[in-house]
Protein backbone atom coordinates (compact mmCIF):
# COMPACT_ATOMS: atom_id res chain seq x y z
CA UNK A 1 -14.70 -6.77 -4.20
CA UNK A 2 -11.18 -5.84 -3.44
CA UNK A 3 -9.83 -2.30 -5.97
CA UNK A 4 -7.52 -4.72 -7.89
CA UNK A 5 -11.49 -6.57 -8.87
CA UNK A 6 -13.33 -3.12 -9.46
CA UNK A 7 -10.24 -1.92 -11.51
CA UNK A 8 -10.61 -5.39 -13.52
CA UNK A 9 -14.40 -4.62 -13.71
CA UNK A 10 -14.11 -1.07 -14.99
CA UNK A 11 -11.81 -2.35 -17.78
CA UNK A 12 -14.46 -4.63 -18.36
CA UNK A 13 -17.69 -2.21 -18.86
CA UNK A 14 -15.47 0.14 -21.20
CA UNK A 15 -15.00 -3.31 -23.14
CA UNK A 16 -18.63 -4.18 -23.28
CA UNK A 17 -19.55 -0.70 -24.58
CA UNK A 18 -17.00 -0.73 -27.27
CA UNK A 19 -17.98 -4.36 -28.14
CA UNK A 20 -21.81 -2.45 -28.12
CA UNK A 21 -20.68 -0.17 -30.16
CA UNK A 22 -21.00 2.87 -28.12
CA UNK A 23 -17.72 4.00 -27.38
CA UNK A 24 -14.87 3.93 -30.04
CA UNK A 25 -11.82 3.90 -28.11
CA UNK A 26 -9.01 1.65 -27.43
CA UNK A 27 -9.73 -0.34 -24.20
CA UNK A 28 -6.98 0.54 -22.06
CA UNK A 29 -4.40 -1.97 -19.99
CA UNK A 30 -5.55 -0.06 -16.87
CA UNK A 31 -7.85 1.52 -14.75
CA UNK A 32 -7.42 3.46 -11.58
CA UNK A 33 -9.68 3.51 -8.65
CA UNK A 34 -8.97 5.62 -5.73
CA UNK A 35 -11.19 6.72 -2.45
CA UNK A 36 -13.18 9.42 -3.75
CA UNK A 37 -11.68 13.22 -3.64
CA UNK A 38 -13.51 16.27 -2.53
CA UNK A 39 -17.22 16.14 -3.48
CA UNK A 40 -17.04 12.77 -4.59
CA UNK A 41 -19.01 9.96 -2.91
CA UNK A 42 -19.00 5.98 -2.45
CA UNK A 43 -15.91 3.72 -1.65
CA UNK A 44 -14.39 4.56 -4.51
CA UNK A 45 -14.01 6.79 -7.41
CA UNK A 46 -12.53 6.59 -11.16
CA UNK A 47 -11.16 8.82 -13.87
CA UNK A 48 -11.20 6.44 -16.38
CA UNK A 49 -13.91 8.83 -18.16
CA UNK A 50 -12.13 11.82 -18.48
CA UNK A 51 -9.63 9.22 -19.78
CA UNK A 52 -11.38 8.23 -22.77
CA UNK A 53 -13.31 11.38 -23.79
CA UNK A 54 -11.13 13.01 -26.27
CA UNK A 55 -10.73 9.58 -28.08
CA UNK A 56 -13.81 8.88 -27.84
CA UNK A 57 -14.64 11.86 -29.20
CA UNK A 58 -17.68 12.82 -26.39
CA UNK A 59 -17.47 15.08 -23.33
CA UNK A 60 -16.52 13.26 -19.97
CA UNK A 61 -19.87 13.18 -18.90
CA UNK A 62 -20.96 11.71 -21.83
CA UNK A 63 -18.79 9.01 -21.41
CA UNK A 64 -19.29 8.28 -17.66
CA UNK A 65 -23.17 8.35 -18.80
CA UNK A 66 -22.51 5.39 -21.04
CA UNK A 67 -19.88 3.22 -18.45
CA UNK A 68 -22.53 3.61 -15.91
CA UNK A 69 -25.00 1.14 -16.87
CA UNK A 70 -22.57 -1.71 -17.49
CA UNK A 71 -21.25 -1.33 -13.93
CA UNK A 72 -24.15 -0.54 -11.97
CA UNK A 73 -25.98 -4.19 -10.65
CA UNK A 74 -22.68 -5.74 -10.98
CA UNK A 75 -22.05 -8.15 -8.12
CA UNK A 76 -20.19 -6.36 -5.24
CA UNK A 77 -21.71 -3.15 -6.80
CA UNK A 78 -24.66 -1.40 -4.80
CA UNK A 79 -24.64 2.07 -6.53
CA UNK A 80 -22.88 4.26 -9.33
CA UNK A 81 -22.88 8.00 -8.70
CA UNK A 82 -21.89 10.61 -11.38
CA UNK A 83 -20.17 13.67 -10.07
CA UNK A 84 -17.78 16.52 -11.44
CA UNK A 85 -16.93 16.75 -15.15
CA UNK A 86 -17.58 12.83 -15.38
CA UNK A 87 -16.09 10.53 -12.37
CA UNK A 88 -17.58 7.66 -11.20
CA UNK A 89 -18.49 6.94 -7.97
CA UNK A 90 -19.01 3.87 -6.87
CA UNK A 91 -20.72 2.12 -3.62
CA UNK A 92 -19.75 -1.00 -2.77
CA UNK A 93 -21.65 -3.99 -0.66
CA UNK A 94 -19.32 -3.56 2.24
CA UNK A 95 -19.72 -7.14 4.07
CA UNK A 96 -18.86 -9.17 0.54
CA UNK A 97 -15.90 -6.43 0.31
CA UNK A 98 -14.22 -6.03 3.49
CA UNK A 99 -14.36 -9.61 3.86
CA UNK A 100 -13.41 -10.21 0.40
CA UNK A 101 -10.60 -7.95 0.60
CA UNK A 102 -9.26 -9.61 3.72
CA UNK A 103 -9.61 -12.96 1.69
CA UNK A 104 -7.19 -11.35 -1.09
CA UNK A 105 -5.19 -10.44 1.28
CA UNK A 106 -4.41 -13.28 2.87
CA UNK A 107 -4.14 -15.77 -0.48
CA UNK A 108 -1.22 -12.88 -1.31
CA UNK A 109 0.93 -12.75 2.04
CA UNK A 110 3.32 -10.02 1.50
CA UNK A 111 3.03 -10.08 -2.36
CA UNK A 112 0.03 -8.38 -2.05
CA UNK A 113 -0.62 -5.52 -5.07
CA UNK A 114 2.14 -6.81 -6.92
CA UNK A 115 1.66 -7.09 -10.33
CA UNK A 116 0.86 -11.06 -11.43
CA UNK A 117 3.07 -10.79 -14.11
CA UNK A 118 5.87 -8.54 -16.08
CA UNK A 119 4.49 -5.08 -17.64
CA UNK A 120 7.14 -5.12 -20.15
CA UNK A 121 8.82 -1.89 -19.04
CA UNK A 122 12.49 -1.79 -18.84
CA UNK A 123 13.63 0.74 -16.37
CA UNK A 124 17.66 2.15 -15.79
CA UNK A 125 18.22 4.28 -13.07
CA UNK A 126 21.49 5.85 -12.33
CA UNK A 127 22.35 7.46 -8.84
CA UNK A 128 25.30 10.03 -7.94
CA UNK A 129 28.23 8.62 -5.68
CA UNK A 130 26.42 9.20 -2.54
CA UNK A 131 24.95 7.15 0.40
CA UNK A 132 21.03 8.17 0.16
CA UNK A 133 20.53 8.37 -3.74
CA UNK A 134 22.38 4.52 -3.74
CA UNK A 135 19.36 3.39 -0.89
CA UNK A 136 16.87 5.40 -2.57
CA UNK A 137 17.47 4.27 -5.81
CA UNK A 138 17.79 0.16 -4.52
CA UNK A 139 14.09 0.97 -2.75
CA UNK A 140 12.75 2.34 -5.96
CA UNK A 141 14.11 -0.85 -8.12
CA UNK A 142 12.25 -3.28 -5.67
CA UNK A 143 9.12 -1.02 -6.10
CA UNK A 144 8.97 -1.04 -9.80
CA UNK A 145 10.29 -4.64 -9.86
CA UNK A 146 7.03 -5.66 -7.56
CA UNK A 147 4.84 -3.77 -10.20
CA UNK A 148 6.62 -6.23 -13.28
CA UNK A 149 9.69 -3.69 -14.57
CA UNK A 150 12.75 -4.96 -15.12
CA UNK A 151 15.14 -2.59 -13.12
CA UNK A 152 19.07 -2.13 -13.33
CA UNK A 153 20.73 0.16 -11.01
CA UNK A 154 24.09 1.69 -11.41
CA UNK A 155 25.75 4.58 -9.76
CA UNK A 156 28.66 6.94 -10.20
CA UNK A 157 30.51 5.77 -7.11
CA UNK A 158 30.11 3.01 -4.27
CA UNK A 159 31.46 1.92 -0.96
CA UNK A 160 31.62 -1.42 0.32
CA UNK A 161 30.54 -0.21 3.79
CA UNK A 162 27.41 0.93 2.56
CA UNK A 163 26.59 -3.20 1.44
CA UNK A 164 27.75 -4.43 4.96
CA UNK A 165 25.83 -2.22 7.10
CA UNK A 166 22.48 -1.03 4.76
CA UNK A 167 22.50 -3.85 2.75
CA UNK A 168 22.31 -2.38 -0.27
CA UNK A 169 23.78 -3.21 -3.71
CA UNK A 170 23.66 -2.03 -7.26
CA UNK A 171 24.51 -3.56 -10.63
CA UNK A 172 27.10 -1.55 -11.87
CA UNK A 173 29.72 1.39 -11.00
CA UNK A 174 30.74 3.98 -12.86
CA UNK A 175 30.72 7.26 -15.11
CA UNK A 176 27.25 6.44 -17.22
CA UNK A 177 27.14 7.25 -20.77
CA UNK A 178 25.74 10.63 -21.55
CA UNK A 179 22.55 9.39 -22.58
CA UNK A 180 21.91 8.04 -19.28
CA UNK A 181 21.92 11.20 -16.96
CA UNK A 182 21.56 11.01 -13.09
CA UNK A 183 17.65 9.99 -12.44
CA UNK A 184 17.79 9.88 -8.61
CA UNK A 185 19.12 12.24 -7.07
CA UNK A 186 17.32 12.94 -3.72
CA UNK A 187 18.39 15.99 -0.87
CA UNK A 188 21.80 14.42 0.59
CA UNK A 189 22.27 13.32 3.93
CA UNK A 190 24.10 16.61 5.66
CA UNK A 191 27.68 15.86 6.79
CA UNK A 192 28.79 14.83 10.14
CA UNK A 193 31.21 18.17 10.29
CA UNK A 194 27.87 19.83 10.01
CA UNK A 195 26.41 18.08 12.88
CA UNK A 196 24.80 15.32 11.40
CA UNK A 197 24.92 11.77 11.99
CA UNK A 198 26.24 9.08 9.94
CA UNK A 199 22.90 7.04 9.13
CA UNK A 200 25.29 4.23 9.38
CA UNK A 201 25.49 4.42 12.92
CA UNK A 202 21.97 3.64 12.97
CA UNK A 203 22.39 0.31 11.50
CA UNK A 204 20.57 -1.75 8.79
CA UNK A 205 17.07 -1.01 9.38
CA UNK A 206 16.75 2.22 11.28
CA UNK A 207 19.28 3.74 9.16
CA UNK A 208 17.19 2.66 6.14
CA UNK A 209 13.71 3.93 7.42
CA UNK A 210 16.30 7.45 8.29
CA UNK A 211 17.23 7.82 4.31
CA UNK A 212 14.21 6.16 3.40
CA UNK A 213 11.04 7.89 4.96
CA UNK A 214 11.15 11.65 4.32
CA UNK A 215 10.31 12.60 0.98
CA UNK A 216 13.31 13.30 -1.63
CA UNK A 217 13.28 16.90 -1.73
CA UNK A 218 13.40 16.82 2.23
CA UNK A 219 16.86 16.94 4.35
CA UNK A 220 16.79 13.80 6.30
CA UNK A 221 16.86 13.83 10.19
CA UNK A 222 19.64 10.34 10.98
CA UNK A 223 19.79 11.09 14.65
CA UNK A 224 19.14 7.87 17.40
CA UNK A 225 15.74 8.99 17.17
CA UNK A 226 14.88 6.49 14.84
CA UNK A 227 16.12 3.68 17.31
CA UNK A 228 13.83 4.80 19.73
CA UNK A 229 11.30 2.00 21.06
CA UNK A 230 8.35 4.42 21.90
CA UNK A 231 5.46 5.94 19.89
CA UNK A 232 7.22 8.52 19.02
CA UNK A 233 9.20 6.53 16.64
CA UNK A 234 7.38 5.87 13.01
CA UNK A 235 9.46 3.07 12.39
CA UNK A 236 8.84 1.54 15.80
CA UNK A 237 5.13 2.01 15.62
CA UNK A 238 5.26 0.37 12.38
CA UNK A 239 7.28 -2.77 13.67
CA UNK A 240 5.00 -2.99 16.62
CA UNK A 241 2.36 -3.21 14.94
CA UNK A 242 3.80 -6.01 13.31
CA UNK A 243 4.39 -8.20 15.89
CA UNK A 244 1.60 -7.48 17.66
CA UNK A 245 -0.66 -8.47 14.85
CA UNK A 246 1.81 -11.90 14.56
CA UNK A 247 1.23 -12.26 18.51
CA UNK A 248 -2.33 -12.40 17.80
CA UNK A 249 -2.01 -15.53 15.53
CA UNK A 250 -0.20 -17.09 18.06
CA UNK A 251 -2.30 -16.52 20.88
CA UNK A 252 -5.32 -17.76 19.09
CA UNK A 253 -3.89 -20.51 18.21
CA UNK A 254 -3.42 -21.52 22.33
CA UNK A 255 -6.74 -20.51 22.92
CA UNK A 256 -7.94 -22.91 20.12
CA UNK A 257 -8.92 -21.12 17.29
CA UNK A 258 -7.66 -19.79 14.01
CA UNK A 259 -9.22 -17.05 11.21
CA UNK A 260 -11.72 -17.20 8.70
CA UNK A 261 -12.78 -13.75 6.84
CA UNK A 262 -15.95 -12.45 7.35
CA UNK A 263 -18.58 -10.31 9.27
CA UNK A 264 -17.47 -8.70 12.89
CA UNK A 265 -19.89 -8.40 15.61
CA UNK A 266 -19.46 -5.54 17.67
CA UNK A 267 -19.84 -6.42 22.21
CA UNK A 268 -20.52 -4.49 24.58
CA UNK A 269 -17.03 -4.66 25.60
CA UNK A 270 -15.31 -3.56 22.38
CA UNK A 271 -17.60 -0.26 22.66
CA UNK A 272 -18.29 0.60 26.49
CA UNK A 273 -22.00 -0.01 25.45
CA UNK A 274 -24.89 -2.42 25.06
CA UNK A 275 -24.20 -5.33 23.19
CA UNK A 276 -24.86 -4.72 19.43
CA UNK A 277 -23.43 -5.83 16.17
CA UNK A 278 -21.79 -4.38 12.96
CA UNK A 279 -19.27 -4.97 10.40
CA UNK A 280 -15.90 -4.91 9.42
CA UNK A 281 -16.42 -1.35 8.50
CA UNK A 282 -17.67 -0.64 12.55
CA UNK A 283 -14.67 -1.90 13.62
CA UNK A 284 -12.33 -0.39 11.67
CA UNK A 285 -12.80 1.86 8.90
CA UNK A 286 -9.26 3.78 8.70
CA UNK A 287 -8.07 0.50 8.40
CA UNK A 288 -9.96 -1.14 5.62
CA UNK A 289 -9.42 1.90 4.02
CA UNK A 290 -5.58 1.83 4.35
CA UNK A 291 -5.51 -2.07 3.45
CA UNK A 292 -7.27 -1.33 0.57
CA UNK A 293 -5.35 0.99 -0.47
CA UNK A 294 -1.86 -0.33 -0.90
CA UNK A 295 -1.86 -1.72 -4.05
CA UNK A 296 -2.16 1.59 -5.72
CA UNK A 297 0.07 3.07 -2.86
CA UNK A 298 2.60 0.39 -4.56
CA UNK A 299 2.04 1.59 -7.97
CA UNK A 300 2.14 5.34 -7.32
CA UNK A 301 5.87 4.72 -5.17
CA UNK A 302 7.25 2.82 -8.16
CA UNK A 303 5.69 5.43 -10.97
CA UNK A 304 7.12 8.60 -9.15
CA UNK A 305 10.30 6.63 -7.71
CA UNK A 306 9.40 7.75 -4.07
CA UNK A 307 9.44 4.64 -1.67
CA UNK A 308 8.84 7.40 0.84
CA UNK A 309 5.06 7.43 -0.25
CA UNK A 310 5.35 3.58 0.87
CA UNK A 311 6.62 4.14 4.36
CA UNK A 312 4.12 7.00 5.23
CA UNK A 313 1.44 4.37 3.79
CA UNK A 314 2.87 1.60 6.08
CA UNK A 315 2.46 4.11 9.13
CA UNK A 316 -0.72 5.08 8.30
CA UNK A 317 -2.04 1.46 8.44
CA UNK A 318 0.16 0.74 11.56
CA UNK A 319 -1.80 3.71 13.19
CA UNK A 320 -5.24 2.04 12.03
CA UNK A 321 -4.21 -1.24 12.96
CA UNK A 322 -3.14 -1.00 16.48
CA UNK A 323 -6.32 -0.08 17.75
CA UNK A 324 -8.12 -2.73 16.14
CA UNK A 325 -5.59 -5.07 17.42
CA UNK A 326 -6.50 -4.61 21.12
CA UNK A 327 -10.25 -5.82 19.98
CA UNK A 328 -8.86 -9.07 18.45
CA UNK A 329 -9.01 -11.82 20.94
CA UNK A 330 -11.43 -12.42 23.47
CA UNK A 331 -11.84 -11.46 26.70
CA UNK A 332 -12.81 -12.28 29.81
CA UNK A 333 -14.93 -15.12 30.41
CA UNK A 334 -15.83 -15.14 26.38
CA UNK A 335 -15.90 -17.66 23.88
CA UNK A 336 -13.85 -17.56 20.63
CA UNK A 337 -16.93 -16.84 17.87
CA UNK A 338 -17.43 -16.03 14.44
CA UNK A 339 -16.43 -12.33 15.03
CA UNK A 340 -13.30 -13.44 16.51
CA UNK A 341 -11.90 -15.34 13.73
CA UNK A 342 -12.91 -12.66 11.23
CA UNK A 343 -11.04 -9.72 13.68
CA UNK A 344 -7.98 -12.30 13.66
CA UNK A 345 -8.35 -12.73 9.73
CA UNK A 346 -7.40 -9.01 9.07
CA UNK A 347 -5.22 -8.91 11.62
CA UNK A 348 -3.43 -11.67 9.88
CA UNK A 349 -3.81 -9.08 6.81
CA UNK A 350 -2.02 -6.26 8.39
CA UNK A 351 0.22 -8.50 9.19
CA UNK A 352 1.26 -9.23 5.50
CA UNK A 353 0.89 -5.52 4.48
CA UNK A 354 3.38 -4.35 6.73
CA UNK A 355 6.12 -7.43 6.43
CA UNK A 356 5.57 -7.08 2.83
CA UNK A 357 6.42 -3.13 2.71
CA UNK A 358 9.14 -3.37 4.89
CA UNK A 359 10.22 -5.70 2.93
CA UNK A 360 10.24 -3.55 -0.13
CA UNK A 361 11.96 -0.94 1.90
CA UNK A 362 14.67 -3.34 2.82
CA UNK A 363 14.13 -3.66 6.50
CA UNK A 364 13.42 -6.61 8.93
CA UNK A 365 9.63 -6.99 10.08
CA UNK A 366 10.33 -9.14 13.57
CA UNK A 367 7.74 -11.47 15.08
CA UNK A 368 8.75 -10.45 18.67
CA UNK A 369 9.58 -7.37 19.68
């Protein structure tokens, strides 16, 4: 069960208990499920309790107490844990869901935790004549655009450079009309009197992550740092990452086999020790994690207009993922197996997550590099 299901199922016990008549609320268009907080427990946790209680007209508890029965036994659903002033916890059958989630994954390519269709929201936002609020404010659109808004983006002032080297564009330019104040308006880049760079030295894609990565009420560092091709670099751990999870596909495919989702079996010479098997979980837990949690990474950047929150997701998965990656094919005198395929499958699936939120961030995600 990937969190996009168990959101879909949570919405669907609060339905069955208002259809049962025990709760008396309007069934909400969403619910959020998140990796459990401090002293929480599970896979996942929800608020969607403390949601409902004042309509509903019953402590959080009270409410959880009711949701609980209607999710616990459903498939993909091993236990249901009540902690706090009412949040559910919830345990999930790991095998069906890692492999399940890789599944999603990969039927999604980079579209994965978009929304399927248009939210109805109609969203302006209006940027001061200046180079980062202009890329910040492009990044946000495609966010909120993936999540079904309709965006338009206009700003005070423009310059053509700023299309021919960073790529980005807006709808409109010009003075807005006083109901439509500046909305983005993140630290500036620092002069180059000052001793700054011009992020346009940096070119499309580094200069994008430079603007792009810190958060908005941090002074952005634009220095050839970011064009570094060590680990060091964010951006270039990120990217490698990326192709090395594309190189995988291709090497597979000369050694004769491709992926299929499912269970990983753990060797001797993955570990250092006697041959023994596991799960996706063994093999990569910060991952699965990570994987799992980008579509509400994608929601949260495009709520709070903050694609930085997307980049420091897509290094935190690059940092899971390379690992894994070196565990991928086989080695030695070994046979390509079950476990092989399934280790390819998600590396097929980090491979979408990270072209996909480069993408979003408007930067190139290279096969080779």
């Amino acid at each position: 069960m990937t969190p996009v299901e168990l959101s879909r199922t949570v919405l669907h016990a609060v339905r069955r208990a208002v259809d049962a008549g025990e709760l008396s609320v309007a069934v909400p268009t969403r619910a959020v499920v998140a990796p459990p907080g401090p002293g929480g427990c599970g896979d996942y946790a929800s608020s969607i309790a403390l949601q409902l209680a004042r309509p509903a007209g019953q402590t959080p508890f009270q409410v959880a107490e009711v949701l609980r029965p209607y999710l616990v036994g459903t498939d993909g659903i091993t236990d249901v844990v009540l902690t706090g002033p009412g949040f559910l916890n919830i345990s999930l059958d790991r095998d069906a869901s890692d492999a399940g989630l890789v599944r999603e994954i990969l039927r999604r390519g980079d579209r994965y935790g978009y929304a399927d269709q248009p939210d109805g929201r109609v969203v302006q936002l209006h940027c001061p004549h200046d180079l980062r609020a202009v890329v910040v404010a492009e990044a946000s659109a495609r966010l909120l655009r993936s999540q079904g808004a309709l965006v338009r983006v206009t700003a005070e002032g423009f310059e053509d450079v700023w299309t021919s080297v960073l790529g980005v564009r807006v709808d409109a330019v010009g003075p807005a009309p006083a109901e439509l104040p500046v909305n983005v308006r993140p630290v500036p880049v620092p002069v180059p009197a000052h001793g700054a760079a011009d992020p346009l030295s940096l070119g499309r894609d580094a200069g994008r992550w430079a603007l792009l990565h810190p958060a908005a009420h941090d002074r952005p560092r634009t220095g050839d740092e970011h064009l570094a091709q060590r680990e060091s670099n964010p951006l270039f751990r990120v990217r490698y990452a990326h192709a090395r999870a594309r190189a995988a596909t291709r090497n597979a495919a000369e050694l004769g086999f491709t992926a299929a989702p499912g269970p990983v079996a753990i060797t001797g010479s993955d570990t250092g020790t006697p041959t023994g098997t596991g799960t996706l979980t063994d093999a990569a837990p910060e991952l699965l994690a990570a994987l799992a949690d980008h579509p509400r990474v994608l929601a949260a950047a495009a709520d709070h207009r903050a694609p930085d929150r997307l980049a420091r997701h897509l290094v935190a998965v690059a940092d899971a993922a390379l690992p894994f990656l070196l565990t991928v094919l086989p080695r030695g005198g070994e046979k390509p197996s079950a476990a092989h395929r399934a280790r390819l499958a998600l590396a097929e699936a980090v491979g979408a997550v990270l072209a996909g939120g480069l993408d979003l961030l408007g930067i190139d995600a290279p096969d080779h590099l």
